[in-house]
N, C-alpha and C. Protein backbone atom coordinates (compact mmCIF):
# COMPACT_ATOMS: atom_id res chain seq x y z
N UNK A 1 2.76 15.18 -14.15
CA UNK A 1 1.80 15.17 -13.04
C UNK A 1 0.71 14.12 -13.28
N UNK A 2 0.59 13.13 -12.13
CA UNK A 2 -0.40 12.05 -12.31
C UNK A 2 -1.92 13.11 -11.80
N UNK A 3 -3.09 12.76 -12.65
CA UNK A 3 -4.66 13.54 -12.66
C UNK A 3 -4.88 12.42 -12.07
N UNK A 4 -5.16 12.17 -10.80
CA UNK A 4 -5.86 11.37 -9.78
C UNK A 4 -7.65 10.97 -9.91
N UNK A 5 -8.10 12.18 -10.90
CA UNK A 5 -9.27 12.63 -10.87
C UNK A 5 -9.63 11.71 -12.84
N UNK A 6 -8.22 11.11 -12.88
CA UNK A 6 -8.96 10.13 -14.09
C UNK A 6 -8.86 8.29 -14.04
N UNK A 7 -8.74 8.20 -12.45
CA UNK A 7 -8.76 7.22 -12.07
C UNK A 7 -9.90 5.85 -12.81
N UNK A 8 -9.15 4.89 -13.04
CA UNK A 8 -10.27 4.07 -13.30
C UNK A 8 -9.91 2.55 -13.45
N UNK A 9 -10.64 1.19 -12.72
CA UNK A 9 -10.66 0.15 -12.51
C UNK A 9 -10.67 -0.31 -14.07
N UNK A 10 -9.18 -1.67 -13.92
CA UNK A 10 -8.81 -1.99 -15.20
C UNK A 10 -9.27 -3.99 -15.21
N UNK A 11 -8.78 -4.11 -13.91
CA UNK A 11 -8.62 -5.34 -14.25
C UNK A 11 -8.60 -5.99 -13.10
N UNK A 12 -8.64 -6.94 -12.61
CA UNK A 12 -8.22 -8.10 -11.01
C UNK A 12 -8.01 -9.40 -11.28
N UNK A 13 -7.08 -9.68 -10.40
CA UNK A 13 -6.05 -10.94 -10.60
C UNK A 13 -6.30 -11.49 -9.09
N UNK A 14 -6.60 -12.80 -9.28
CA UNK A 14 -6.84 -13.69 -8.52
C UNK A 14 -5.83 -14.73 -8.05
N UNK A 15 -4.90 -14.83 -9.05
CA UNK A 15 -3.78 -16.00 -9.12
C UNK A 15 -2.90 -15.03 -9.85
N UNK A 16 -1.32 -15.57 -9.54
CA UNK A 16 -0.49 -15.21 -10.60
C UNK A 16 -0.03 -15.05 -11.90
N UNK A 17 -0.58 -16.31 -12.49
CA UNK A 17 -0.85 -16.44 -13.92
C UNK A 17 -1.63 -15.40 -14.52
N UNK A 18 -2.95 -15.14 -13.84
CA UNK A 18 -3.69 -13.94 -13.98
C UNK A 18 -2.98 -12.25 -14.32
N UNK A 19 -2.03 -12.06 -13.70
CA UNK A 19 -1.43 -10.73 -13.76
C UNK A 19 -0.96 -10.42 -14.68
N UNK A 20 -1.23 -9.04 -14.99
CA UNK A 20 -0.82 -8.09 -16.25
C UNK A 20 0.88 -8.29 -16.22
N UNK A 21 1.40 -8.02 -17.80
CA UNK A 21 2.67 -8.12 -17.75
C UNK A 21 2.76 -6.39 -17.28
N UNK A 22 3.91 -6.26 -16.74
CA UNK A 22 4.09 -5.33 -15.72
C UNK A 22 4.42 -4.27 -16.78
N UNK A 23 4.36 -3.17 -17.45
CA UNK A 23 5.17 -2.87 -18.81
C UNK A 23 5.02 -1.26 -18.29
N UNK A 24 3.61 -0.82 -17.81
CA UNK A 24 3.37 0.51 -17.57
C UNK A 24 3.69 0.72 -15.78
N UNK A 25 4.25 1.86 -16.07
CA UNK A 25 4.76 2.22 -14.45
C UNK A 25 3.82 1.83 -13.38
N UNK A 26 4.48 1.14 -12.31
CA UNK A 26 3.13 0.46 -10.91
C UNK A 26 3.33 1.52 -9.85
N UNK A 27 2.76 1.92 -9.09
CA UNK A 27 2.48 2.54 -7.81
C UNK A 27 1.38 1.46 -7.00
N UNK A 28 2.27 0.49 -6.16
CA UNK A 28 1.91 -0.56 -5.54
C UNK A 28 1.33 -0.06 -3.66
N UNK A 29 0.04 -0.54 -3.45
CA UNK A 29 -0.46 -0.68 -2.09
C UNK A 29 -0.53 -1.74 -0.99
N UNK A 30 0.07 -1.78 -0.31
CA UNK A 30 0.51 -2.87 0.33
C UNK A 30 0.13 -2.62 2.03
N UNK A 31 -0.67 -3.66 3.14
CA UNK A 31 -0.38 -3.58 4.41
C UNK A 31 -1.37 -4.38 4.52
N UNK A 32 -1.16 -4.88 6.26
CA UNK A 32 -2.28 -5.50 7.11
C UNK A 32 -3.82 -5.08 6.53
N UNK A 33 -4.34 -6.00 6.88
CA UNK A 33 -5.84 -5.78 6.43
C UNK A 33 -6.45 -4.79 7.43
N UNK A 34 -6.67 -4.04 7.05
CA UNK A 34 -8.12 -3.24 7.99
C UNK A 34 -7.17 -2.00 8.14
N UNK A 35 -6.19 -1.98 7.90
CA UNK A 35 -5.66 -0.77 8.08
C UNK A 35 -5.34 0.53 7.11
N UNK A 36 -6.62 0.30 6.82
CA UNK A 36 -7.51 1.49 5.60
C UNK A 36 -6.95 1.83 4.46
N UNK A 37 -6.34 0.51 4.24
CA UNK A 37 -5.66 0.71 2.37
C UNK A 37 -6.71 1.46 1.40
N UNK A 38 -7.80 0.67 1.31
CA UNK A 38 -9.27 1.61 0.44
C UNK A 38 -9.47 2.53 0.74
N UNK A 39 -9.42 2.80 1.97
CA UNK A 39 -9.70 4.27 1.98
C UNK A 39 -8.90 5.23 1.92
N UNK A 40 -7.57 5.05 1.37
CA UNK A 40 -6.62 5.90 1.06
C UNK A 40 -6.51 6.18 0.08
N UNK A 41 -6.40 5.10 -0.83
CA UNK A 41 -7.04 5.20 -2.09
C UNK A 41 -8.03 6.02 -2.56
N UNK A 42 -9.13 5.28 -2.32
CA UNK A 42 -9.86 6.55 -2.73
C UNK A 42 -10.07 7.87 -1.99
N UNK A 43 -9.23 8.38 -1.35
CA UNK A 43 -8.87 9.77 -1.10
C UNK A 43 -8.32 10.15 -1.92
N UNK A 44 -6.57 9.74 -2.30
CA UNK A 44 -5.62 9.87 -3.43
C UNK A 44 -6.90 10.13 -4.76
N UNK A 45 -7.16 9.43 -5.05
CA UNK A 45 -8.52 9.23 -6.32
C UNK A 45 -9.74 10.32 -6.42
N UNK A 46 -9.58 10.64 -4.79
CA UNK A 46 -10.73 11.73 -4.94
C UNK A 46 -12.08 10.92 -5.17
N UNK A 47 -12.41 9.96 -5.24
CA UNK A 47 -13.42 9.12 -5.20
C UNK A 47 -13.77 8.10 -4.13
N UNK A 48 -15.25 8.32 -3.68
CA UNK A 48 -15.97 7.39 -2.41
C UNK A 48 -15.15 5.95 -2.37
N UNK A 49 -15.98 4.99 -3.81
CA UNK A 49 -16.34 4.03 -3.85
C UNK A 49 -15.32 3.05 -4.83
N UNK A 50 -14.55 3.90 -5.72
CA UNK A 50 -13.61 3.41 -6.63
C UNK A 50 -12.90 1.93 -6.27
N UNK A 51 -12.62 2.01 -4.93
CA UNK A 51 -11.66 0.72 -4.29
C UNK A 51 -12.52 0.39 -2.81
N UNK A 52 -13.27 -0.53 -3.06
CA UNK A 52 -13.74 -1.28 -2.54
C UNK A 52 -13.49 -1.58 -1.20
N UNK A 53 -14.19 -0.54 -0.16
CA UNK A 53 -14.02 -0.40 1.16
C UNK A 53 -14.59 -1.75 2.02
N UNK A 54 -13.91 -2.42 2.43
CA UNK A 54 -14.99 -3.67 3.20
C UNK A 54 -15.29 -3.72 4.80
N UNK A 55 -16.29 -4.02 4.92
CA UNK A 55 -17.15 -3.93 6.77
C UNK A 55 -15.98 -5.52 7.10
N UNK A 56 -15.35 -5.83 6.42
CA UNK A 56 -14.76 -7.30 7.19
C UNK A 56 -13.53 -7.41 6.89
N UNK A 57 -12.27 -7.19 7.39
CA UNK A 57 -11.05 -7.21 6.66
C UNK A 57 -10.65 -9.08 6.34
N UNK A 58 -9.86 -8.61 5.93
CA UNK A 58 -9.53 -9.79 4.89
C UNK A 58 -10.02 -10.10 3.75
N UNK A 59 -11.18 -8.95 3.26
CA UNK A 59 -12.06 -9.36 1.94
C UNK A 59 -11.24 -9.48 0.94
N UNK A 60 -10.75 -8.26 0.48
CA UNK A 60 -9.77 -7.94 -0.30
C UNK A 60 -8.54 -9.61 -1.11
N UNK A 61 -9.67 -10.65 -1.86
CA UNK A 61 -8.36 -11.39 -2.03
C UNK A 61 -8.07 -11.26 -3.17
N UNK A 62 -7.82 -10.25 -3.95
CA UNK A 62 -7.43 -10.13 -5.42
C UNK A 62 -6.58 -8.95 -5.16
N UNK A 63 -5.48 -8.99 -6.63
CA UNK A 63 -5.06 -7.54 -6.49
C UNK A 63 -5.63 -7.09 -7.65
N UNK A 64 -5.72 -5.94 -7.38
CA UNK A 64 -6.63 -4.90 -7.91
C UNK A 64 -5.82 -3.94 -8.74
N UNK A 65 -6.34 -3.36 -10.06
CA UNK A 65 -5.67 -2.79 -11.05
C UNK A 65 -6.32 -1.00 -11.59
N UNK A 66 -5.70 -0.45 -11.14
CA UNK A 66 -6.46 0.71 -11.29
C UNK A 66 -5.92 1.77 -12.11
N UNK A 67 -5.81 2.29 -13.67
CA UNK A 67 -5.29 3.11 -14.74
C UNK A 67 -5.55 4.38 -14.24
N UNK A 68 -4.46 5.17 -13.91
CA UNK A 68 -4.58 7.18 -14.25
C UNK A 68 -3.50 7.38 -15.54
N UNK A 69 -4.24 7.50 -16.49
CA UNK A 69 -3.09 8.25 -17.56
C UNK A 69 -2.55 7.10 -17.67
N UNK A 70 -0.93 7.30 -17.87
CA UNK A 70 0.00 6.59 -17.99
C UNK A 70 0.83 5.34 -16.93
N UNK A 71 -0.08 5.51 -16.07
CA UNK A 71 0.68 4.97 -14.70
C UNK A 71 -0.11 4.20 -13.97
N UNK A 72 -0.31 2.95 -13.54
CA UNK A 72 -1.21 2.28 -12.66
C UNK A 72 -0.84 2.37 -11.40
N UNK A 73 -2.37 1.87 -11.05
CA UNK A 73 -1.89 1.53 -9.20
C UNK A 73 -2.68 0.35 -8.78
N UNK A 74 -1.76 0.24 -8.19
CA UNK A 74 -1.92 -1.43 -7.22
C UNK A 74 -2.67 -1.34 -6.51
N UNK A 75 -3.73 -2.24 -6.02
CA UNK A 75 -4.57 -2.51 -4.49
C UNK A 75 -3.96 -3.59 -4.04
N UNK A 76 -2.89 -4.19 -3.61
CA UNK A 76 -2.69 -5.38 -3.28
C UNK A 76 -3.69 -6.14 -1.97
N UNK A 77 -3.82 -7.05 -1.57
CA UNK A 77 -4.63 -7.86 -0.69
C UNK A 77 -3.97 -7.53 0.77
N UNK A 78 -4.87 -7.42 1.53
CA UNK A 78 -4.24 -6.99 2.88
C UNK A 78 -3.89 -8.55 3.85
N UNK A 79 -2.74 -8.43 4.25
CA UNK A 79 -2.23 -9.40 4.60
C UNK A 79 -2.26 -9.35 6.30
N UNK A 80 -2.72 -10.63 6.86
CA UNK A 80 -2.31 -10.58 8.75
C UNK A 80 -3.84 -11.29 9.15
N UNK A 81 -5.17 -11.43 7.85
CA UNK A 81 -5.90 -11.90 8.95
C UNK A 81 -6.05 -13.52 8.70
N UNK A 82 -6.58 -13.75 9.84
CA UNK A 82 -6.43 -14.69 10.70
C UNK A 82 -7.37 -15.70 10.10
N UNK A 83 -8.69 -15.35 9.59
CA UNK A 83 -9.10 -16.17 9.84
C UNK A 83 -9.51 -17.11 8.30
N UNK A 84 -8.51 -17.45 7.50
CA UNK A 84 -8.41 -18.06 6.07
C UNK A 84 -8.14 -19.35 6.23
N UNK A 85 -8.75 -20.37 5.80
CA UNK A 85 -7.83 -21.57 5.56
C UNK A 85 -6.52 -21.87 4.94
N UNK A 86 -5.81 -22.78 5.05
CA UNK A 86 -4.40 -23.14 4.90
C UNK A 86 -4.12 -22.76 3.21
N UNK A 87 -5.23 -23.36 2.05
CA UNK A 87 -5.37 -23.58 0.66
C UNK A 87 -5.25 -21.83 0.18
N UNK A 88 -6.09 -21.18 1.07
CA UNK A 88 -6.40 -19.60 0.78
C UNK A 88 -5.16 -18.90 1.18
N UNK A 89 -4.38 -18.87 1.96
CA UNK A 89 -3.10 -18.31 3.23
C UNK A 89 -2.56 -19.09 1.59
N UNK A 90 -2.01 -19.84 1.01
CA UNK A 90 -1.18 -20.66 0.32
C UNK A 90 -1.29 -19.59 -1.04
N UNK A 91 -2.76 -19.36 -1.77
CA UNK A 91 -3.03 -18.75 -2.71
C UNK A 91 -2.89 -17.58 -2.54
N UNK A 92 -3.03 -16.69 -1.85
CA UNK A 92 -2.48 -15.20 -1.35
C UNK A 92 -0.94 -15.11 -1.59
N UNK A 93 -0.10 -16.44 -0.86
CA UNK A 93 1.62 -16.35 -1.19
C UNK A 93 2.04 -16.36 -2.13
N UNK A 94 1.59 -17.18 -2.74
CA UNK A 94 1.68 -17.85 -4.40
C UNK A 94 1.46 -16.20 -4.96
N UNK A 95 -0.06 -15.55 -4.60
CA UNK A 95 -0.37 -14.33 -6.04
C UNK A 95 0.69 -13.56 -5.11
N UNK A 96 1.22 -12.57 -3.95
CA UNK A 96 1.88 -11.80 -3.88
C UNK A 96 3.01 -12.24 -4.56
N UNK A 97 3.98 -13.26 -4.03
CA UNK A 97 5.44 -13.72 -4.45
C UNK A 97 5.21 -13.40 -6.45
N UNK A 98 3.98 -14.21 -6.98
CA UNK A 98 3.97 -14.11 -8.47
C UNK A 98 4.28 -12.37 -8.60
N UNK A 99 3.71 -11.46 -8.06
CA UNK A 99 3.36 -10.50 -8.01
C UNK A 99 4.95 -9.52 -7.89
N UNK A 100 5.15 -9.50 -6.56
CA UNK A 100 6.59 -8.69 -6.26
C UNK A 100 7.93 -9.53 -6.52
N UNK A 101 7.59 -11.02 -7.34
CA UNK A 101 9.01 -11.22 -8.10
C UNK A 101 8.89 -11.36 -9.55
N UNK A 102 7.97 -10.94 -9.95
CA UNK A 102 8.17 -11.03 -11.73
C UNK A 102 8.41 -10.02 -12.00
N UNK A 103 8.36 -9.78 -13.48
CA UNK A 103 8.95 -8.72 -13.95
C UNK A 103 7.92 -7.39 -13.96
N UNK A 104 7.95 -6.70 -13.48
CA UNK A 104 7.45 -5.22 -13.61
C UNK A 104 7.94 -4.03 -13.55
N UNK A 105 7.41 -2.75 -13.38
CA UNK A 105 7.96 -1.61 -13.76
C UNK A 105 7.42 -1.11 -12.37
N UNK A 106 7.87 -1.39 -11.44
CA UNK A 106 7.51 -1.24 -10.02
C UNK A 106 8.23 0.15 -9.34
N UNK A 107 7.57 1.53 -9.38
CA UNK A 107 7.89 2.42 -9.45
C UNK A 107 7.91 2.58 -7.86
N UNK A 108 7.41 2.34 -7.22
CA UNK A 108 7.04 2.33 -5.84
C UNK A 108 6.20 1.78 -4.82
N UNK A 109 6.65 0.84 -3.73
CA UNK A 109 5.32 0.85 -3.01
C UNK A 109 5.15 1.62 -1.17
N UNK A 110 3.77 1.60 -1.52
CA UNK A 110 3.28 2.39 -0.26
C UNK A 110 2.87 1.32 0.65
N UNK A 111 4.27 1.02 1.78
CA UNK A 111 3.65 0.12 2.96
C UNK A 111 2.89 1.04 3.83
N UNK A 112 1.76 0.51 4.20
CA UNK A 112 1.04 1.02 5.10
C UNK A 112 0.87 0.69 6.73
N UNK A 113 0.67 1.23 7.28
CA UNK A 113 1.33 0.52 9.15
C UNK A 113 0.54 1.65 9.69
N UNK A 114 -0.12 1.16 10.88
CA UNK A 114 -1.71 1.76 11.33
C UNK A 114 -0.51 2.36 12.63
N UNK A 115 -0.46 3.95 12.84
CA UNK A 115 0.03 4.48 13.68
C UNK A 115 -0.48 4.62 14.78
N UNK A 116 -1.16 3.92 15.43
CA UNK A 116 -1.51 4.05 16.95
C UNK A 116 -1.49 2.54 17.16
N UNK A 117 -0.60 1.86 17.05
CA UNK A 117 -0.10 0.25 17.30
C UNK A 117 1.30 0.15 17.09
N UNK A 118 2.11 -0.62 17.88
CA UNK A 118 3.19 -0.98 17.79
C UNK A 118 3.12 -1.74 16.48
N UNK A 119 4.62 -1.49 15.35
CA UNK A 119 4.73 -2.72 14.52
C UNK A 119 4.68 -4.09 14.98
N UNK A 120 3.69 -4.58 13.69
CA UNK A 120 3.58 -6.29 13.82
C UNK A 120 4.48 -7.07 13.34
N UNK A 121 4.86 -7.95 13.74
CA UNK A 121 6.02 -9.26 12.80
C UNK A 121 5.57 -9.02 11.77
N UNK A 122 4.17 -9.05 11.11
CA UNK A 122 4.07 -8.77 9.47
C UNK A 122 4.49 -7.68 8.54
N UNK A 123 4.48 -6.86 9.52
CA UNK A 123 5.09 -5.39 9.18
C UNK A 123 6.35 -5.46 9.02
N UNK A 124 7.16 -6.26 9.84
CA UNK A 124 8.45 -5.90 9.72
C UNK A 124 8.70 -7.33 8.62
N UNK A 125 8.15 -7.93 8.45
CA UNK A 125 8.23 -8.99 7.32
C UNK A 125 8.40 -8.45 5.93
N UNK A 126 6.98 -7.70 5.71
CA UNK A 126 7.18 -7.01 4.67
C UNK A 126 8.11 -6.02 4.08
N UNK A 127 8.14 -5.26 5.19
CA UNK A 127 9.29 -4.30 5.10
C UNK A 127 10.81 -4.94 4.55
N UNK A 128 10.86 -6.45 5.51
CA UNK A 128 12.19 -7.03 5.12
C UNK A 128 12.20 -7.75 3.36
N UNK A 129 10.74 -7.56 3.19
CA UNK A 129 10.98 -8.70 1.92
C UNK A 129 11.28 -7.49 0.99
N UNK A 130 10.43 -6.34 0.81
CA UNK A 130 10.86 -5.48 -0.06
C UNK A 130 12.31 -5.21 -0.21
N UNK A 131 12.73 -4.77 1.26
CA UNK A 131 14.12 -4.90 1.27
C UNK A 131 15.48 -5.92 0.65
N UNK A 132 14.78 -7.11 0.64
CA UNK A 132 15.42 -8.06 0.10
C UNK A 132 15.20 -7.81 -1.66
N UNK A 133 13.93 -7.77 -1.86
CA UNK A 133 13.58 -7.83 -3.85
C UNK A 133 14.31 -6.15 -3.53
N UNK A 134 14.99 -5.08 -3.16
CA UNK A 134 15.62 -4.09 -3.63
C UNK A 134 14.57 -3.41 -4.46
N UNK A 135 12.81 -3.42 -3.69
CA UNK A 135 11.80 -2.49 -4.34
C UNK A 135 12.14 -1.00 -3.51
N UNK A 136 11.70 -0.18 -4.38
CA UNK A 136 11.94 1.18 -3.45
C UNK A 136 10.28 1.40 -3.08
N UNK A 137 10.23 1.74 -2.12
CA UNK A 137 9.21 1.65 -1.16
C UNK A 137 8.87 3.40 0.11
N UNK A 138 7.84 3.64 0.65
CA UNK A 138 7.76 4.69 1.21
C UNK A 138 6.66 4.19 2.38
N UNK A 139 7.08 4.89 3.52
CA UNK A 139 5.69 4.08 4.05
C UNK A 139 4.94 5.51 4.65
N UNK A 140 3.39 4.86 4.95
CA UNK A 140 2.54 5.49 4.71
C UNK A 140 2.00 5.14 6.36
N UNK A 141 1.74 6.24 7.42
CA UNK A 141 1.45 5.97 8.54
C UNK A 141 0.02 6.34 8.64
N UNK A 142 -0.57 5.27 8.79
CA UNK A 142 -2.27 5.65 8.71
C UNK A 142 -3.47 5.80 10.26
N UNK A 143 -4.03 6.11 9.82
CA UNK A 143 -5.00 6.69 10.67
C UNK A 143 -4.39 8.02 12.04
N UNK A 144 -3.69 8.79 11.22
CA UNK A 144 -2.83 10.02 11.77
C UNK A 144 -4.21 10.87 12.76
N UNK A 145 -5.23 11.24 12.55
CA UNK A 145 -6.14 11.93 13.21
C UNK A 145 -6.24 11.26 14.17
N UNK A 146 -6.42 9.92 14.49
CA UNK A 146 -6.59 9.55 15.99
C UNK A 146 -5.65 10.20 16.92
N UNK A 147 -4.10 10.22 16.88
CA UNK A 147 -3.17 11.13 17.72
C UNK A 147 -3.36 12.78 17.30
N UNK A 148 -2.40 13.12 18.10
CA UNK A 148 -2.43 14.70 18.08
C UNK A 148 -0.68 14.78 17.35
N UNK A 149 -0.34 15.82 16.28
CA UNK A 149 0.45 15.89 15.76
C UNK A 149 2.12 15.43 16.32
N UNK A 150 2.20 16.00 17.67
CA UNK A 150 3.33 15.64 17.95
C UNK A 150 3.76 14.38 18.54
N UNK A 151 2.23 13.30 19.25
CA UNK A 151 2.79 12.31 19.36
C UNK A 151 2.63 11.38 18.14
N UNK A 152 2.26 12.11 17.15
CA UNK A 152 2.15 11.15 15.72
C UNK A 152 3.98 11.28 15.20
N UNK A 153 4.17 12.04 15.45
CA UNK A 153 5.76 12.26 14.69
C UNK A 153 6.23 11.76 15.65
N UNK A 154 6.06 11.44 17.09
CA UNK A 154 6.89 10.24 18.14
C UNK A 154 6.93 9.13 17.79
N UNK A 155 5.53 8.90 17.98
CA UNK A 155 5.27 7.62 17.34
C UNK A 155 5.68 7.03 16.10
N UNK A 156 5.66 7.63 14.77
CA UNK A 156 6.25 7.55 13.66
C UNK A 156 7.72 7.12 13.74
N UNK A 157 7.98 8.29 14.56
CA UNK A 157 9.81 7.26 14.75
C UNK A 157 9.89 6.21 15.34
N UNK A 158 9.31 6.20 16.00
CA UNK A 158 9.23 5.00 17.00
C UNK A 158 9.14 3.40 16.03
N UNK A 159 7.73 3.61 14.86
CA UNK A 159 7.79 2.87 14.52
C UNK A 159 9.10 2.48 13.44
N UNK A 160 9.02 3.64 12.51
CA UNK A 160 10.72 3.60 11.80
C UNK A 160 11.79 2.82 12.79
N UNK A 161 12.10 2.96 14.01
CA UNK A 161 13.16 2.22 14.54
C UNK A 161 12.64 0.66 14.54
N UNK A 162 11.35 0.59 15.03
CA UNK A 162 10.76 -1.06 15.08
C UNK A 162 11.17 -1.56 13.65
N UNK A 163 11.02 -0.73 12.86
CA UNK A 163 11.13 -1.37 11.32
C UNK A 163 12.29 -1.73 10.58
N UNK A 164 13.13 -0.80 11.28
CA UNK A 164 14.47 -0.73 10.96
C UNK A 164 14.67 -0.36 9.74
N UNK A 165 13.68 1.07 9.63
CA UNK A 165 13.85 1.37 7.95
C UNK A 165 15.01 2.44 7.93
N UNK A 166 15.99 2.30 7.23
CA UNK A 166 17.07 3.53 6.70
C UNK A 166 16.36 4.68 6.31
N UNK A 167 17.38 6.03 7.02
CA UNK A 167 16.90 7.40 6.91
C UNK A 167 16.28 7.85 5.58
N UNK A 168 16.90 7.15 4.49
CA UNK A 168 16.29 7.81 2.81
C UNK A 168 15.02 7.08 2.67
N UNK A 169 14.57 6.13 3.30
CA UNK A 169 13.65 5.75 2.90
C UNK A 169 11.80 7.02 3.52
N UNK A 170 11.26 7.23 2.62
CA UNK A 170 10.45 8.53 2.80
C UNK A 170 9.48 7.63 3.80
N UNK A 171 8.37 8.94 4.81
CA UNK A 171 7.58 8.06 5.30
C UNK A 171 6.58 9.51 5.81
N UNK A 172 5.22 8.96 5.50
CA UNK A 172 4.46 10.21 5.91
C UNK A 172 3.28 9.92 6.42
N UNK A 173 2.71 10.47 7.38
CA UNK A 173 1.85 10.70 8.44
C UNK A 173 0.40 11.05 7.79
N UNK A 174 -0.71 9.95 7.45
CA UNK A 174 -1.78 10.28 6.29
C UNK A 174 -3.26 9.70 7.09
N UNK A 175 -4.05 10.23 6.59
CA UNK A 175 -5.61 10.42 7.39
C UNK A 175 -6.42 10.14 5.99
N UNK A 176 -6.88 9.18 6.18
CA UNK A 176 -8.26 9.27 4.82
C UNK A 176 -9.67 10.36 5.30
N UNK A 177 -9.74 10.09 6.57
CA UNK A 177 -10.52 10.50 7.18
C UNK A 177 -10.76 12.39 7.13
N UNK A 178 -9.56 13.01 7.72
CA UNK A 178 -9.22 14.45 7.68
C UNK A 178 -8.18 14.92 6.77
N UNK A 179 -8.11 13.74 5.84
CA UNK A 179 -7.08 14.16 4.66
C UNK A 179 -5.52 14.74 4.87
N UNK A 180 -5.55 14.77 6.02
CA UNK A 180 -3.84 14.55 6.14
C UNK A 180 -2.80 13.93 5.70
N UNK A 181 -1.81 14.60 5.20
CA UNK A 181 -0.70 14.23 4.74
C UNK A 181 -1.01 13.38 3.01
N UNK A 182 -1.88 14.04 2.67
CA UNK A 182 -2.73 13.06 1.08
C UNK A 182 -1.44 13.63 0.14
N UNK A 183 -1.82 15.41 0.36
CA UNK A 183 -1.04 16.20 -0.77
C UNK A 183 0.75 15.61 -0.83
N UNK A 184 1.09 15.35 0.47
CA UNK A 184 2.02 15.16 0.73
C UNK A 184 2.90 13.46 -0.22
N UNK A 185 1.97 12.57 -0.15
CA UNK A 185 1.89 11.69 -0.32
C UNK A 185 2.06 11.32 -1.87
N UNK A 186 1.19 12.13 -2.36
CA UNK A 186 1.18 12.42 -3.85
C UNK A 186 2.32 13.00 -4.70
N UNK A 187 3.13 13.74 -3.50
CA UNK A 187 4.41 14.49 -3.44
C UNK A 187 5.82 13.03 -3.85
N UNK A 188 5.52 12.53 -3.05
CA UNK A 188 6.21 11.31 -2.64
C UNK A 188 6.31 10.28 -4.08
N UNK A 189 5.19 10.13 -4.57
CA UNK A 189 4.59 9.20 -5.51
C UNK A 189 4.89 9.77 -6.85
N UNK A 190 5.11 11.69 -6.70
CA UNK A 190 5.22 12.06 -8.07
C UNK A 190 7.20 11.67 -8.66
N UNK A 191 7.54 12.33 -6.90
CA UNK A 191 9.02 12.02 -7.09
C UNK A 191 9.69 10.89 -8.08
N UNK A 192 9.15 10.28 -7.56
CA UNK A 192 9.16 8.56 -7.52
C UNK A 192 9.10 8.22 -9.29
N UNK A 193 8.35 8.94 -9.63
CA UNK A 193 7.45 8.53 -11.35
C UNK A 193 8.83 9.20 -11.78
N UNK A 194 9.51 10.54 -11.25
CA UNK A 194 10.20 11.33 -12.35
C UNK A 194 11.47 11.18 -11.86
N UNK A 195 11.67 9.85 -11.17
CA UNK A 195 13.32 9.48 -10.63
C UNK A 195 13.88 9.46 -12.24
């Protein structure tokens, strides 16, 4: 059982060269910017401020390294905004690609996809690249309290078909906000550690 509650900031990588050799199990965070990666986090964590909530998306340009016990977790950089220069958009490709093709112990990642929006081309980008590197992956449907339960599980499929994700792949309905679907999530993540 991962103690969420011994969470703690290890390290941040700016460039690829920068990154830890991958050796201890990853639980990787991944999605569009603004679509409340931090604050899921630190729900999971049980802590406010741990992962760095920002008033401006796109802040986020490092990935972020965070130790429980035996097992890390990823903040990766939220990917889709707009408004970066060509040199920065270039250095983001460079650290993800360094990132999800070297060698690590990549136990899982949590794509994240904001459930009251149709999937974006980036969404289904990502989805396809994981698919391609053969990462096992779960996705994580966020900001679930804005709908009402049953058109969140419509919607949810809905987006699963946009994504074209296969039935085994897990996917759960999560709220930083009203804490929905957290326990669940953790469920998902423990599986995952004791494949």
């Amino acid at each position: 059982m991962v103690n969420y509650n011994h969470a703690k900031f290890t390290m941040s990588a700016g460039t690829a060269a920068q990154l830890p050799h991958g050796t201890r199990p990853e639980i990787a965070f991944v999605g569009r910017s603004n679509v409340g990666k931090s604050s899921l986090m630190n729900k999971l964590f049980n802590r406010k401020g741990l992962v760095k909530v920002s008033s401006k998306p796109g802040k986020t340009t490092t990935i972020n390294f965070f130790a429980l016990d035996d097992v890390d977790f990823v903040d990766l950089p939220g990917y889709g905004y707009a408004r970066v220069n060509a040199t920065e958009k270039q250095r983001w490709d460079n650290l993800m690609d360094g990132y999800f093709e070297g060698e690590r112990n990549l136990k899982l990642v949590v794509a994240l996809v904001d459930i009251r929006h149709d999937a974006s081309p980036l969404d289904a980008q990502m989805i396809g690249y994981l698919e391609l590197l053969g990462h096992p992956y779960a996705i994580a449907f966020t900001k679930a309290d804005k709908l009402s339960r049953s058109k969140g599980l419509v919607q949810a499929k809905n987006l699963r078909e946009q994504l074209c994700v296969d039935e085994s792949v897990k996917s759960v309905l999560v709220s930083s906000t009203a804490g929905t679907g957290i326990d669940e999530l953790k469920q998902v993540i423990e599986d995952r550690l004791n494949f």
